[in-house]
C-alpha atoms as a PDB file:
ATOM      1  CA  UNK A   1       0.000   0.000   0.000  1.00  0.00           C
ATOM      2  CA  UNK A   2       1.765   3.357  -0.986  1.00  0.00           C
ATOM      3  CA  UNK A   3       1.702   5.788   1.699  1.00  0.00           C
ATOM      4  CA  UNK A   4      -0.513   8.037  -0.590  1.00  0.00           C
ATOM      5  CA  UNK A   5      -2.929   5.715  -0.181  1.00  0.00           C
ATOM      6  CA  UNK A   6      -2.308   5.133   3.972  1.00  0.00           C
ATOM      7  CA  UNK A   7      -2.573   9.048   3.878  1.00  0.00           C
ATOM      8  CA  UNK A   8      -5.602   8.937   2.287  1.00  0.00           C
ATOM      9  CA  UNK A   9      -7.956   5.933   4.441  1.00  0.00           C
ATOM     10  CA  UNK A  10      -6.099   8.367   7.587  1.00  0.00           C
ATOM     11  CA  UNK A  11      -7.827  11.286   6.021  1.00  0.00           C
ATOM     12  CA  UNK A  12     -11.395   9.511   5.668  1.00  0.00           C
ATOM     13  CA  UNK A  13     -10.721   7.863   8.871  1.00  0.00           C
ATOM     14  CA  UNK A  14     -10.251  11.571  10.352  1.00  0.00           C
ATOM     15  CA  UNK A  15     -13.229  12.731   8.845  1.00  0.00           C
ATOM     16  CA  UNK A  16     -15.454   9.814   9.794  1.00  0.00           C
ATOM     17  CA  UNK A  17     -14.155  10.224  13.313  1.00  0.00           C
ATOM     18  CA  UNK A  18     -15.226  13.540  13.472  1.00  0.00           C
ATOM     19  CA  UNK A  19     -18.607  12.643  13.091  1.00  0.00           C
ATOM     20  CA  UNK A  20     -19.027   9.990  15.264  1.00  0.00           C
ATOM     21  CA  UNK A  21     -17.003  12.558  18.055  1.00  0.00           C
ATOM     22  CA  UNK A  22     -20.023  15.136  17.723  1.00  0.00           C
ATOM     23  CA  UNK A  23     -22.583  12.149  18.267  1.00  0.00           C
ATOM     24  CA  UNK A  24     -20.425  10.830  21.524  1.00  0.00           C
ATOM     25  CA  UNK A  25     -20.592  14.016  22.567  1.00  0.00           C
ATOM     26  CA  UNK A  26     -24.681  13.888  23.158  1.00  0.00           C
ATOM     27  CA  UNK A  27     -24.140  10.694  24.970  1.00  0.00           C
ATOM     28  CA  UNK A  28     -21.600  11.468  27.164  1.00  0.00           C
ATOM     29  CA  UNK A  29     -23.440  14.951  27.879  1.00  0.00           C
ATOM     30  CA  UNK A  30     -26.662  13.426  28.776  1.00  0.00           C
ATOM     31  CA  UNK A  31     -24.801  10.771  30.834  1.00  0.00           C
ATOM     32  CA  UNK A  32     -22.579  13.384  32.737  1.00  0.00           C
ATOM     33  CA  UNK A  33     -26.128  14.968  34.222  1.00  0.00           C
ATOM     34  CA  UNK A  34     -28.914  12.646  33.903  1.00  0.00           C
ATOM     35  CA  UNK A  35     -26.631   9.320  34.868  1.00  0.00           C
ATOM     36  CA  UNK A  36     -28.859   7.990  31.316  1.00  0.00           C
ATOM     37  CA  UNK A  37     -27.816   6.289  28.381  1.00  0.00           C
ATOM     38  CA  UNK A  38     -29.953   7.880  25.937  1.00  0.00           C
ATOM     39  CA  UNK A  39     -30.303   4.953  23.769  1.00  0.00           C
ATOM     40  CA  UNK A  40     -32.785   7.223  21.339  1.00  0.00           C
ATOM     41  CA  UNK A  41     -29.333   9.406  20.598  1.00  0.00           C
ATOM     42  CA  UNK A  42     -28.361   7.377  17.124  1.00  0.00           C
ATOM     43  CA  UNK A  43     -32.584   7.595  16.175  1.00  0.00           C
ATOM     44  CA  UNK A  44     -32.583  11.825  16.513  1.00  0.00           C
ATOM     45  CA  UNK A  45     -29.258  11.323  14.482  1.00  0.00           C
ATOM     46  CA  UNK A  46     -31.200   9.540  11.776  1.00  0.00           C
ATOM     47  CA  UNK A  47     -34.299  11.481  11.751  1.00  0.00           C
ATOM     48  CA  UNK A  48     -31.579  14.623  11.329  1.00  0.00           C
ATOM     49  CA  UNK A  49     -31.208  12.609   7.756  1.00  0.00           C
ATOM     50  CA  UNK A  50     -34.513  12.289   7.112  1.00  0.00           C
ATOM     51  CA  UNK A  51     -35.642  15.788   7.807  1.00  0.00           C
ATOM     52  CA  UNK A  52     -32.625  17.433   5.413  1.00  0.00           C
ATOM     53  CA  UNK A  53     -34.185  15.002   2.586  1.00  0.00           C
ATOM     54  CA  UNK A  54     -37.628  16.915   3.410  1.00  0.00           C
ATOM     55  CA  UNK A  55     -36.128  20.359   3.728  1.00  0.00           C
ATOM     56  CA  UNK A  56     -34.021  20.139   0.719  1.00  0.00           C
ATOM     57  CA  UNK A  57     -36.646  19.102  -1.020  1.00  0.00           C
ATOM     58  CA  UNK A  58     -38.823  22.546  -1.162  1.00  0.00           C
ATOM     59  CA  UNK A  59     -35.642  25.186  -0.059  1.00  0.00           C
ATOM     60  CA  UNK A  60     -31.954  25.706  -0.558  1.00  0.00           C
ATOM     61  CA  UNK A  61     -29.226  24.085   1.456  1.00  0.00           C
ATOM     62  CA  UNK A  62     -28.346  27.851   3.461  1.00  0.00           C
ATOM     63  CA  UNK A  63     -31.530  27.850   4.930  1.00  0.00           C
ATOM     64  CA  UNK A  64     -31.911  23.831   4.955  1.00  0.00           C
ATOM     65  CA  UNK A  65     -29.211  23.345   7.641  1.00  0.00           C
ATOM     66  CA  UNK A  66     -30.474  25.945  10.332  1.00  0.00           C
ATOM     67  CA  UNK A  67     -34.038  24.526  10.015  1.00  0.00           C
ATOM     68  CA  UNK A  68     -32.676  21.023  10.009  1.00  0.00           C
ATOM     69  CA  UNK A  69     -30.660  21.629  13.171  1.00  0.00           C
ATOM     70  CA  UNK A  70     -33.430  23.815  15.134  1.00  0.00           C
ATOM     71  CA  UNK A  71     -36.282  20.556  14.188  1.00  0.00           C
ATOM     72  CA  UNK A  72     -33.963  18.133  15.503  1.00  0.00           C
ATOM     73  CA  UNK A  73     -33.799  20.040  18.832  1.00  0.00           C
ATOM     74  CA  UNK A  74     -37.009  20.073  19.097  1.00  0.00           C
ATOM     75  CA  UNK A  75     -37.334  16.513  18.647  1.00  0.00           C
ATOM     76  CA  UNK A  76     -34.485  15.915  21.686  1.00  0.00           C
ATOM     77  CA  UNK A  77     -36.281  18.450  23.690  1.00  0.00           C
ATOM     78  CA  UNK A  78     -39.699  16.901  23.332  1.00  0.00           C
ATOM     79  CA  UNK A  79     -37.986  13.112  23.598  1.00  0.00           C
ATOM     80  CA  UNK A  80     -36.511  14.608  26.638  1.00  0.00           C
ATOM     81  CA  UNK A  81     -39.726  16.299  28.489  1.00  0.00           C
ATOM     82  CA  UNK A  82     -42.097  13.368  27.556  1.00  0.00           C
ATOM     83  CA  UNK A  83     -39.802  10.326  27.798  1.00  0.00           C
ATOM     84  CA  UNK A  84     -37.462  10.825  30.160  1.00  0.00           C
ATOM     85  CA  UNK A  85     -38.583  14.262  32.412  1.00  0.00           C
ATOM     86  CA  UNK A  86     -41.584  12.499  34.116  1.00  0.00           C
ATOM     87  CA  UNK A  87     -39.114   9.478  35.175  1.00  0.00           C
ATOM     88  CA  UNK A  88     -37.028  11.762  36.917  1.00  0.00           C
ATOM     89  CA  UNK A  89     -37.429  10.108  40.398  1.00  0.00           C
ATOM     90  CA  UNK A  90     -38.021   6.130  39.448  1.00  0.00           C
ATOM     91  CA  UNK A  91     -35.844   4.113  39.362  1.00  0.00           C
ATOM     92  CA  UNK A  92     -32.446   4.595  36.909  1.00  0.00           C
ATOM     93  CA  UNK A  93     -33.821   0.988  35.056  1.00  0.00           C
ATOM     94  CA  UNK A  94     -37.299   2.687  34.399  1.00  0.00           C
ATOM     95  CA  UNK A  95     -35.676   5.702  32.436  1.00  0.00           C
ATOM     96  CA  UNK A  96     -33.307   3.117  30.896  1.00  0.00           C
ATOM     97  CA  UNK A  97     -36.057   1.292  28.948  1.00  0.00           C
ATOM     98  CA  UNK A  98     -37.820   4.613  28.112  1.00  0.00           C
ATOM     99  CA  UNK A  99     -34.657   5.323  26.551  1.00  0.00           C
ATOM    100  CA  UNK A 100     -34.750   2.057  24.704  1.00  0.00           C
ATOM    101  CA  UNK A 101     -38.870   2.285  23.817  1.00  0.00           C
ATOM    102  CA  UNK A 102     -37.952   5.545  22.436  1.00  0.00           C
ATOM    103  CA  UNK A 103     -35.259   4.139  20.197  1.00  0.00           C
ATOM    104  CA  UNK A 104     -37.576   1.402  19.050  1.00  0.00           C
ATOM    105  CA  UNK A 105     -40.362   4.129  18.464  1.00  0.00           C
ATOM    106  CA  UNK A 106     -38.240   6.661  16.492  1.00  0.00           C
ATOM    107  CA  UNK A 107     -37.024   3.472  13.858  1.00  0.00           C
ATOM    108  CA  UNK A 108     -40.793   2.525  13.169  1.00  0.00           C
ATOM    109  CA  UNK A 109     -41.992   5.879  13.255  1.00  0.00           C
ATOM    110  CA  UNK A 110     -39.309   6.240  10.518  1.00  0.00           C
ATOM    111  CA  UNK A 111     -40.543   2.874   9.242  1.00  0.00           C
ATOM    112  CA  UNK A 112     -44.175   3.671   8.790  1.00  0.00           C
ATOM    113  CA  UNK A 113     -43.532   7.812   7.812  1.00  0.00           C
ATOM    114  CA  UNK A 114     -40.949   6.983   5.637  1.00  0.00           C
ATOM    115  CA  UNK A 115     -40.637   2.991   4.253  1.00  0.00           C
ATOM    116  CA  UNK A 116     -37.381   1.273   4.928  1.00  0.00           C
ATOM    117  CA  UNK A 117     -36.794   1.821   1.442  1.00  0.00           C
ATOM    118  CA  UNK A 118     -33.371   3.535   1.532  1.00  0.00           C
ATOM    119  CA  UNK A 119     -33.881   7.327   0.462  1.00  0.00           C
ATOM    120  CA  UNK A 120     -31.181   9.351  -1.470  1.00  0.00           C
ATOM    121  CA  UNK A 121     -29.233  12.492   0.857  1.00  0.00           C
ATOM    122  CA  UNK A 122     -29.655  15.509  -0.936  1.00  0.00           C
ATOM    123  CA  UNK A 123     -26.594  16.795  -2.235  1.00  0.00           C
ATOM    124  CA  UNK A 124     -24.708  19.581  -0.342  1.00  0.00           C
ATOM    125  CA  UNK A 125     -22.850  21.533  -3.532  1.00  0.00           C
ATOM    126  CA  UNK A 126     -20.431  23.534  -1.301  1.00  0.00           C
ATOM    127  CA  UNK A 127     -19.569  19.981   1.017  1.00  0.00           C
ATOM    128  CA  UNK A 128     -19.125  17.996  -2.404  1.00  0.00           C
ATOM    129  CA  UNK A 129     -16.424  20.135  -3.989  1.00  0.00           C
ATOM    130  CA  UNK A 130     -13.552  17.969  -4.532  1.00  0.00           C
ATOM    131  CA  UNK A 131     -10.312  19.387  -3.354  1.00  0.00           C
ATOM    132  CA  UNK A 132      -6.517  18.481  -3.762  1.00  0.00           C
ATOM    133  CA  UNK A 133      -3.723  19.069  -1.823  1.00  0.00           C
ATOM    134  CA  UNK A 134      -0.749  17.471  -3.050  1.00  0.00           C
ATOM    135  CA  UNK A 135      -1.305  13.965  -4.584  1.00  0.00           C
ATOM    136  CA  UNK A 136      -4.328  13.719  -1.892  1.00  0.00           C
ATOM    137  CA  UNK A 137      -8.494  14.433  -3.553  1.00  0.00           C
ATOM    138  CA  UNK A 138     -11.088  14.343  -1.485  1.00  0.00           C
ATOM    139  CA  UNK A 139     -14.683  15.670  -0.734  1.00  0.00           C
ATOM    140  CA  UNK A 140     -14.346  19.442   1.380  1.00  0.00           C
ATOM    141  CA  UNK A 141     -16.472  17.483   3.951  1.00  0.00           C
ATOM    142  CA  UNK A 142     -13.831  15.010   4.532  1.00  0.00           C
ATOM    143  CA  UNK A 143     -11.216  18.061   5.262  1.00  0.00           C
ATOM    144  CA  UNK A 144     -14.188  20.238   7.194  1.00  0.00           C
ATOM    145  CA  UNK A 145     -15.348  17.689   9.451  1.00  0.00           C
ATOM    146  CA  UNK A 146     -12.105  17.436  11.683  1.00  0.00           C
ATOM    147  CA  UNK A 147     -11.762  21.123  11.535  1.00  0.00           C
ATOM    148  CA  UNK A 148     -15.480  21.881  12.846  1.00  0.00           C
ATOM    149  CA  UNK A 149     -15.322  19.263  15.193  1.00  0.00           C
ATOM    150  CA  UNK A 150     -12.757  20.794  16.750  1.00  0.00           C
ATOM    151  CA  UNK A 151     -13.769  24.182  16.619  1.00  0.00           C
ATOM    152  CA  UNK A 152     -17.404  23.139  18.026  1.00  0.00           C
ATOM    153  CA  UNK A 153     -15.833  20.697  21.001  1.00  0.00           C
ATOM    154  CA  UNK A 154     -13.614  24.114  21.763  1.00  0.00           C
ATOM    155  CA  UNK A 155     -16.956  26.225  22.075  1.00  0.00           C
ATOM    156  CA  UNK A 156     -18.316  23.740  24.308  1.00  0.00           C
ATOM    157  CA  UNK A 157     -15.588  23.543  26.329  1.00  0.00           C
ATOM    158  CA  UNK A 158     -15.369  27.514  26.562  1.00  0.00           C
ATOM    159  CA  UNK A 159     -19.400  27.463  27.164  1.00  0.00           C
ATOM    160  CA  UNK A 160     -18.923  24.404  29.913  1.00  0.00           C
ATOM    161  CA  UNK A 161     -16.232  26.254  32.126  1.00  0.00           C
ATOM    162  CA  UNK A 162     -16.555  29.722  31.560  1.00  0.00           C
ATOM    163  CA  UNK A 163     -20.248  30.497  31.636  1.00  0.00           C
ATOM    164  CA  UNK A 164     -22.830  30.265  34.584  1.00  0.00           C
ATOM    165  CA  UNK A 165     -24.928  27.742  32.344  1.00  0.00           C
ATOM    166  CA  UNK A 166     -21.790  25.589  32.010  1.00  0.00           C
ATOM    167  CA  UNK A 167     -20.971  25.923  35.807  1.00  0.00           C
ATOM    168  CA  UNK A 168     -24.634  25.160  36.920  1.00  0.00           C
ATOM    169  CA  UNK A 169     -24.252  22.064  34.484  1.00  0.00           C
ATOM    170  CA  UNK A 170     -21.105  21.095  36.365  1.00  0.00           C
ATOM    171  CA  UNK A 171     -22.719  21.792  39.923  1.00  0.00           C
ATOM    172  CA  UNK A 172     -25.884  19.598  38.373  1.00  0.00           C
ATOM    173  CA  UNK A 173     -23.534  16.783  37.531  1.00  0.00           C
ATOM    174  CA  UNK A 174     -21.562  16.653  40.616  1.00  0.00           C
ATOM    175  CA  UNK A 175     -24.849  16.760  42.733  1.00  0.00           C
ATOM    176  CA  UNK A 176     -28.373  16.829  41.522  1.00  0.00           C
ATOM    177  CA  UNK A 177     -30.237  17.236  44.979  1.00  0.00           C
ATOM    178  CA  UNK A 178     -27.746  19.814  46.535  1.00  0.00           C
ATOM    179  CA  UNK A 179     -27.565  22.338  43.094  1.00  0.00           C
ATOM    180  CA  UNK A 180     -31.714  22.044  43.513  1.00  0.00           C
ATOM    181  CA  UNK A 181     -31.551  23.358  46.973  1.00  0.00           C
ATOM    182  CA  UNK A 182     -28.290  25.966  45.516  1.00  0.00           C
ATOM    183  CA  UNK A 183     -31.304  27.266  43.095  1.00  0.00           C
ATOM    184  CA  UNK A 184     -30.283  25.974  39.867  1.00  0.00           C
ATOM    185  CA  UNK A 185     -32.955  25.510  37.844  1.00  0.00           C
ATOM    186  CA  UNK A 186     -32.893  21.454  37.584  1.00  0.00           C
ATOM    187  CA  UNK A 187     -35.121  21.250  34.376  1.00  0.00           C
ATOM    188  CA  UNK A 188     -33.717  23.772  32.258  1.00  0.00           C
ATOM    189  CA  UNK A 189     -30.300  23.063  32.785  1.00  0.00           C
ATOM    190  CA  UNK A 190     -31.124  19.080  31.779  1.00  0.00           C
ATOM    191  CA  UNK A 191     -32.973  20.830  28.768  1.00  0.00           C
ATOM    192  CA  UNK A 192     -30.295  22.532  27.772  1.00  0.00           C
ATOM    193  CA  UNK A 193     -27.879  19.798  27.595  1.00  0.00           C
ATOM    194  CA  UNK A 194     -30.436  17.921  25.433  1.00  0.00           C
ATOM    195  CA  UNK A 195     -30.086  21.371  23.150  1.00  0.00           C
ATOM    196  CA  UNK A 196     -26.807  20.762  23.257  1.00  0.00           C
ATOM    197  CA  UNK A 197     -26.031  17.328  21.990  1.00  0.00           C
ATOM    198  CA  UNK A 198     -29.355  17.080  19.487  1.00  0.00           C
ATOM    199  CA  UNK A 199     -27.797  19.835  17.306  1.00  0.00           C
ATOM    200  CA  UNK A 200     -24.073  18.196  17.718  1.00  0.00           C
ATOM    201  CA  UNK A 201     -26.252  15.011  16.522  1.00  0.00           C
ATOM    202  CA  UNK A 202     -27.799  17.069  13.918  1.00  0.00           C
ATOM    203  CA  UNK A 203     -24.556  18.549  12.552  1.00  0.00           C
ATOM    204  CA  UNK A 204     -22.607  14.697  12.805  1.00  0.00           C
ATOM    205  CA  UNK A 205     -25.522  14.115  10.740  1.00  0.00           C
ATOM    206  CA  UNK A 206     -25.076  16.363   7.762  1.00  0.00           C
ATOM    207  CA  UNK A 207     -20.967  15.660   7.899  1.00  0.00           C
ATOM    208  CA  UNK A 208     -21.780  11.921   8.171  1.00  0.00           C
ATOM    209  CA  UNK A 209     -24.580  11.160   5.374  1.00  0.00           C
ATOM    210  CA  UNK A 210     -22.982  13.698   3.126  1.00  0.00           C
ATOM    211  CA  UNK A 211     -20.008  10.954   2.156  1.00  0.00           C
ATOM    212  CA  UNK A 212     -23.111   8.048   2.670  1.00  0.00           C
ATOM    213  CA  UNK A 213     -25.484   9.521   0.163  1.00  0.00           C
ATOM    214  CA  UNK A 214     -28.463   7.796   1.889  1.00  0.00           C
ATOM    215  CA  UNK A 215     -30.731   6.997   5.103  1.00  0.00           C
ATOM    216  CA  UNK A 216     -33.109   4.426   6.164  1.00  0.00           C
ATOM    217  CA  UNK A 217     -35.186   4.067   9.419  1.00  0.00           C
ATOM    218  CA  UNK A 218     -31.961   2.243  10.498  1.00  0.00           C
ATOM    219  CA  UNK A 219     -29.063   4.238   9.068  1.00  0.00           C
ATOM    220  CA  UNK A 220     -28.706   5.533  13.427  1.00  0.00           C
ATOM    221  CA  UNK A 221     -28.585   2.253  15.272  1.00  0.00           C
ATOM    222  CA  UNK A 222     -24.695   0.969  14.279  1.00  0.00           C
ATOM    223  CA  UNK A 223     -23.246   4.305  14.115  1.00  0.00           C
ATOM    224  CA  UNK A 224     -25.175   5.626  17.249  1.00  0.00           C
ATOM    225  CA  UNK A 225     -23.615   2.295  19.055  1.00  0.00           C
ATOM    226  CA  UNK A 226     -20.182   3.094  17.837  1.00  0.00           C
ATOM    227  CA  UNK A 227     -20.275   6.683  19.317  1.00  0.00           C
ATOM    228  CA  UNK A 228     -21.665   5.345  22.657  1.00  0.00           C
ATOM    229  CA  UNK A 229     -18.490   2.910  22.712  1.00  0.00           C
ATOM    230  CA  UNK A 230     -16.357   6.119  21.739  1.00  0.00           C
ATOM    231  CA  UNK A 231     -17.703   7.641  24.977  1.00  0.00           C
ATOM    232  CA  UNK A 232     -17.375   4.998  27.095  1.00  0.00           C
ATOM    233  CA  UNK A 233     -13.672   4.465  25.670  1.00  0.00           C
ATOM    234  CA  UNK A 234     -12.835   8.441  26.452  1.00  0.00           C
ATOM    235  CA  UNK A 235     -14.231   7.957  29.742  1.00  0.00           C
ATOM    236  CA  UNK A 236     -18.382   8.616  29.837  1.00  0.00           C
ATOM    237  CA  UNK A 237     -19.119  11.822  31.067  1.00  0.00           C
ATOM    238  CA  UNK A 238     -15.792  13.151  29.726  1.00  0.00           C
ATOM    239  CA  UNK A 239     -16.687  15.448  26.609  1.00  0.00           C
ATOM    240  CA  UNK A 240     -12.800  15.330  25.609  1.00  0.00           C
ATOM    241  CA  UNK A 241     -12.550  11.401  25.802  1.00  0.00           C
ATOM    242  CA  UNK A 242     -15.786  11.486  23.695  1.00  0.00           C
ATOM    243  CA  UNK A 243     -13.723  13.160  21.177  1.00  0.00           C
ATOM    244  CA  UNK A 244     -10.571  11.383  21.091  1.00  0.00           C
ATOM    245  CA  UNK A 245     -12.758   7.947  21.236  1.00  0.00           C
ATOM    246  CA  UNK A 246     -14.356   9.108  18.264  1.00  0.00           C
ATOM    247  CA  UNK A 247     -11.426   9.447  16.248  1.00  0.00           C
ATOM    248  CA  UNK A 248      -9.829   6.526  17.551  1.00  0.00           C
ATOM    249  CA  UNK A 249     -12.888   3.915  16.365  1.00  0.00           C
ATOM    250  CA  UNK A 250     -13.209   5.930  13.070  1.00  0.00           C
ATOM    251  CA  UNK A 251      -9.468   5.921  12.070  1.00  0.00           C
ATOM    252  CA  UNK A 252      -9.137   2.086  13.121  1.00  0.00           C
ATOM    253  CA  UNK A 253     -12.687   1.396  11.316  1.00  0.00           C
ATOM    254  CA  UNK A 254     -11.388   3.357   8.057  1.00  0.00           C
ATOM    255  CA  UNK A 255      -8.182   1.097   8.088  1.00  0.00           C
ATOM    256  CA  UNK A 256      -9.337  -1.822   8.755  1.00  0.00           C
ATOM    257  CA  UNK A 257     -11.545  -1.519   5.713  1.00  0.00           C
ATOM    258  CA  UNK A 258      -8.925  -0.161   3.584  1.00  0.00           C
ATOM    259  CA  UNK A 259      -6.629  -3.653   4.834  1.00  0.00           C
ATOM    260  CA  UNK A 260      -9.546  -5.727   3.566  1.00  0.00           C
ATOM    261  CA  UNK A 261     -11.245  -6.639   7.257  1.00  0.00           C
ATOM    262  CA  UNK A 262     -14.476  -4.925   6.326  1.00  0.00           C
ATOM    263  CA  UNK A 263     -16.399  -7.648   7.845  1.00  0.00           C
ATOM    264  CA  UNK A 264     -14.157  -7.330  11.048  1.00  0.00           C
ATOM    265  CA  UNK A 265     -14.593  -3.714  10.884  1.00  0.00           C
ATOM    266  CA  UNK A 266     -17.882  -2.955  13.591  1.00  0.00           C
ATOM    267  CA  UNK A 267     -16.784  -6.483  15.732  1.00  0.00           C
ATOM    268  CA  UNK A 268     -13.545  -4.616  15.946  1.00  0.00           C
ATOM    269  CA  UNK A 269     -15.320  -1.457  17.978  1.00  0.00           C
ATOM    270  CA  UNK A 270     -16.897  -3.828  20.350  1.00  0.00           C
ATOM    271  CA  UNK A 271     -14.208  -5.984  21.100  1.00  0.00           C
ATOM    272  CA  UNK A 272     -12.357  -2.354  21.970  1.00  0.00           C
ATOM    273  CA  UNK A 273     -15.429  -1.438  24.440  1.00  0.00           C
ATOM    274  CA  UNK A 274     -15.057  -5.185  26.231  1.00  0.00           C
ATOM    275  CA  UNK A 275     -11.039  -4.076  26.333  1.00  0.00           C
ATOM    276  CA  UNK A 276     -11.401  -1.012  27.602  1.00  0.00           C
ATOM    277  CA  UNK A 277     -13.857  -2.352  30.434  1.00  0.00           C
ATOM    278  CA  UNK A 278     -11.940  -5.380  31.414  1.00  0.00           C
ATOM    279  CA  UNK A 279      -8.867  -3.096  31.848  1.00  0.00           C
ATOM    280  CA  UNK A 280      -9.861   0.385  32.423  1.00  0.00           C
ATOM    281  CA  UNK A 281     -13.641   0.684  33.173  1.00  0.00           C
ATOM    282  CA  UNK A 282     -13.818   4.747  33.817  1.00  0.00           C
ATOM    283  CA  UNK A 283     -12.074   4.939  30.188  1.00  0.00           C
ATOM    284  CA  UNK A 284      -8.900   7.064  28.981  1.00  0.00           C
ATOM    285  CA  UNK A 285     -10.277  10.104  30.876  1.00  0.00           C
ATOM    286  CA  UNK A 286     -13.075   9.209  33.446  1.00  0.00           C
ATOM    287  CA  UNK A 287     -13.083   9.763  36.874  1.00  0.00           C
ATOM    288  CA  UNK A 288     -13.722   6.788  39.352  1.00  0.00           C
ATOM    289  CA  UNK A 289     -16.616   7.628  40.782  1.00  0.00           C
ATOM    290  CA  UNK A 290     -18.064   6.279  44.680  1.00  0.00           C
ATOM    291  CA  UNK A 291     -21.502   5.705  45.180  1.00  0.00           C
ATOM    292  CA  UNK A 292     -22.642   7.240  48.917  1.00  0.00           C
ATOM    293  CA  UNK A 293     -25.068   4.651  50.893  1.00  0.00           C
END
């Protein structure tokens, strides 16, 4: 394999990483607060696909994104308030399986709304210009998804520890009861982060289908599993080891394919997650944590 070629599966694997790092991100958000898995996270992902199909259908891509990215907030916000918001107090099981009745609702909503006919993703001109740099081609998406992923987790990171939303999120996930009684505003806080990581899921979305060229009712459930392993292999809860775990699975899943493993390609992220439990549980950047009886 020439190292033109190595250079180039890195590349993809970059870009694909990216991706799946802005879809961690909503997992490992949502887990930092809530202590939930949000199982649904890969189904708003897909349903991001779905509605750019619809939007680009009728308007132009400038205005398609915003729209697409403000209806899939909506979506996480309403998942959030009906699903998950009335569980608050049962049981952490109970909001488990909401999370996974939501999941299973959002594919045959899809299903039903939408067949499971596979459905073309509009094309993006300005994402599908191909560029060159050196003996390298490749989409712009592939060279702008690293570069916004960055610049977004950066943002995030500015917004977490250097506003008072970000510090009443911290205070929220150190201690739910105590920031209650400190007069943060529980609900809109946990809003907030669903805000959050539905329009990072949104925007993976766009970078992600863009190179995929379609969506079906189940184009969310392997990728959204891959970015919960990502999180888990960062350290859940960690928005930085979301990031770096997303790279990590995409670069190895990109080369693995471009060795000729493609089968072996998804068994590979899995047998990383059982690794990276058997050996470090909290992940590359988790804190141990101690329950209090």
């Amino acid at each position: 394999m020439s190292l033109t070629t190595i250079l180039q599966h890195c590349l993809t694997g970059i870009s694909l990483g990216g991706a799946y790092a802005l879809i961690a991100i909503g997992y490992t958000m949502v887990y930092g607060i809530l202590r939930l898995i949000n199982f649904a996270h890969g189904d708003i992902f897909m349903m991001a696909g779905y509605f750019m199909i619809f939007a680009m259908a009728s308007i132009p891509w400038p205005i398609a994104i915003p729209l697409v990215i403000l209806g899939t907030v909506v979506l996480g916000v309403v998942i959030e308030r009906a699903a998950y918001k009335p569980l608050r107090t049962a049981p952490r099981m109970s909001i488990m399986i909401s999370a996974i009745g939501v999941s299973y609702l959002l594919q045959n909503l899809a299903t039903y709304l939408f067949t499971a006919i596979p459905k073309g993703y509009p094309e993006i001109p300005f994402l599908k210009r191909i560029f060159k740099i050196g003996d390298l081609s490749a989409s712009l998406v592939t060279f702008i998804t690293p570069v916004l992923t960055i610049v977004l987790v950066l943002l995030l990171m500015a917004l977490i520890n250097h506003t008072k939303v970000g510090m009443a999120m911290r205070a929220v996930s150190k201690d739910f009861e105590t920031s209650r009684l400190m007069g943060i505003k529980i609900n809109t806080i946990i809003s907030i982060t669903f805000v959050i990581g539905s329009a990072l899921a949104a925007v993976g979305s766009i970078l992600y289908f863009t190179d995929r060229m379609s969506v079906t009712p189940f184009s969310g459930t392997l990728p959204g599993l891959k970015c919960f392993v990502a999180a888990v292999f960062g350290g859940i809860g960690s928005i930085p080891g979301a990031v770096v775990g997303g790279f990590v699975i995409g670069i190895c899943e990109t080369l693995l394919v471009a060795m000729g493993y493609s089968t072996f390609s998804d068994a590979f992220t899995f047998l990383l997650l059982i690794v990276m439990l058997l050996f470090r549980p909290t992940g590359l950047f988790g804190e141990k944590s101690t329950d209090k009886v």
